[in-house]
Protein backbone atom coordinates (compact mmCIF):
# COMPACT_ATOMS: atom_id res chain seq x y z
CA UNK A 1 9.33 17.01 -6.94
CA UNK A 2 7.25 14.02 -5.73
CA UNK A 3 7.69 11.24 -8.07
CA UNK A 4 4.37 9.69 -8.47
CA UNK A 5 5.77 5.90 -8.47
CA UNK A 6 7.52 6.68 -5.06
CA UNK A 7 4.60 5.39 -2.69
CA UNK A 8 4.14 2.52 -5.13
CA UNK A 9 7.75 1.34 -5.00
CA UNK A 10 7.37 1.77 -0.87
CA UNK A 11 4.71 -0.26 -1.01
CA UNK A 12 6.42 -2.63 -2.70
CA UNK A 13 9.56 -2.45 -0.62
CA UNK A 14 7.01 -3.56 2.62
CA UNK A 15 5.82 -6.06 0.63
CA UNK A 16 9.11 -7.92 -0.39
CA UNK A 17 9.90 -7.49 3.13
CA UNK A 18 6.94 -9.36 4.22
CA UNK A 19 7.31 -12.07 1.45
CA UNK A 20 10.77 -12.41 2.61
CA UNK A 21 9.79 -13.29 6.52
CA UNK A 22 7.19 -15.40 5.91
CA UNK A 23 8.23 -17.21 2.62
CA UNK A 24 11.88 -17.93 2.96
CA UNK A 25 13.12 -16.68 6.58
CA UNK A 26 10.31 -18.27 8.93
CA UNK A 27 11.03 -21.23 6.88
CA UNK A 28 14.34 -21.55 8.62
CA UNK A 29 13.38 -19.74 12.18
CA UNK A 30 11.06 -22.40 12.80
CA UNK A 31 14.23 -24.87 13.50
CA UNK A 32 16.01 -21.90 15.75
CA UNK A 33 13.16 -20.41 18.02
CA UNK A 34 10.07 -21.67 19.86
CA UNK A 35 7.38 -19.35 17.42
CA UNK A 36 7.82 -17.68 14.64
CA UNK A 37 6.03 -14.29 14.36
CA UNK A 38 7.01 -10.70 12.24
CA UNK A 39 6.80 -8.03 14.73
CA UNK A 40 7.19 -10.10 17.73
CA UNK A 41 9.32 -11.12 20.43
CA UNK A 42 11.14 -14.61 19.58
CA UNK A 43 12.65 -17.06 22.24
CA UNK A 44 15.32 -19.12 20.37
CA UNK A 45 15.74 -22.81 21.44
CA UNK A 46 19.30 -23.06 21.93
CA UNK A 47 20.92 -19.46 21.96
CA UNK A 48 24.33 -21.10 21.35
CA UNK A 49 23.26 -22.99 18.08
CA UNK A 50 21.55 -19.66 17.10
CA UNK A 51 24.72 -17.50 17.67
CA UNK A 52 26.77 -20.48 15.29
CA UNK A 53 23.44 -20.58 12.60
CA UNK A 54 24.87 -19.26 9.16
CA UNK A 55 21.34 -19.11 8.05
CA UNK A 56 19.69 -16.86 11.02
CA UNK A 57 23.14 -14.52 9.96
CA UNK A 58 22.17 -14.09 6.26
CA UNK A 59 18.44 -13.88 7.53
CA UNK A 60 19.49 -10.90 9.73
CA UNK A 61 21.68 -9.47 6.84
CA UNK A 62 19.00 -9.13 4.57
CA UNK A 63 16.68 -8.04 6.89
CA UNK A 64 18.70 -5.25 7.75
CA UNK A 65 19.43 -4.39 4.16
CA UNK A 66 15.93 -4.02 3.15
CA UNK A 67 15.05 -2.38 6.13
CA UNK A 68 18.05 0.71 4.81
CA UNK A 69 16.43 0.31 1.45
CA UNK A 70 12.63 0.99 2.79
CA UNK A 71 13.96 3.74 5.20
CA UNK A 72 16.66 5.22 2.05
CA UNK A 73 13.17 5.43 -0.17
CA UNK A 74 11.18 7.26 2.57
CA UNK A 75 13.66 9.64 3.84
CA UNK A 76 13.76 10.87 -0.15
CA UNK A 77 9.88 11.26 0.18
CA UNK A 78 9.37 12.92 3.02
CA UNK A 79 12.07 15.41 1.58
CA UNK A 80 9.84 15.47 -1.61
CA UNK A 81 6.80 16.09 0.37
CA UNK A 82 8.42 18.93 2.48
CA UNK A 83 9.53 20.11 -1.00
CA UNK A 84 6.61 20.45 -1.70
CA UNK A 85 4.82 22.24 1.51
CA UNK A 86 7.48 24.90 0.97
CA UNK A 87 6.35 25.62 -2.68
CA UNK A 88 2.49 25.64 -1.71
CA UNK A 89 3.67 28.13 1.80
CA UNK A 90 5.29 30.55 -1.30
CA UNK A 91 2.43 30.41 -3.23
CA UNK A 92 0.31 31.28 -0.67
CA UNK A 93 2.22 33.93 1.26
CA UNK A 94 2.20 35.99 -2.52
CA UNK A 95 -1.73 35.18 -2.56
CA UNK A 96 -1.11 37.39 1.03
């Protein structure tokens, strides 16, 4: 069944994200590319020093594990959800 904190905790999961970027990792993409913006296409300064930056590296590690956290969490609601279409289409079709 749909767990009622499940939207919550996604909301939450964006929100890290989002915390994360402009808090801590535009913090240190400021030094690497010409402007710094979520969502956006970013032209680093040197692409060499970027390639070599142990920072931009942990920057796109964590990125990329919150983004399989965020898209882990959904996947499990939309299976709730469906879940629960299928129950309501039974109930209905013995209304029928």
């Amino acid at each position: 069944m749909l767990n009622i904190y499940d939207l919550g905790w996604m909301e939450i999961l964006a929100q890290r994200q989002e915390d994360y970027f402009y808090n801590t990792a535009a913090l240190v993409l400021t030094d690497l590319f010409e402007q710094v913006v979520m969502r956006a296409e970013m032209k680093p300064f040197d692409f060499e020093e970027l390639k070599k930056s142990k920072k931009y590296l942990s920057i796109l590690k964590t990125s990329i594990a919150m983004r399989k956290e965020q898209v882990y969490y959904h996947e499990g609601w939309k299976k709730s959800l469906e879940n629960i279409e299928n129950i309501i289409m039974k109930e209905l079709n013995k209304v029928r």
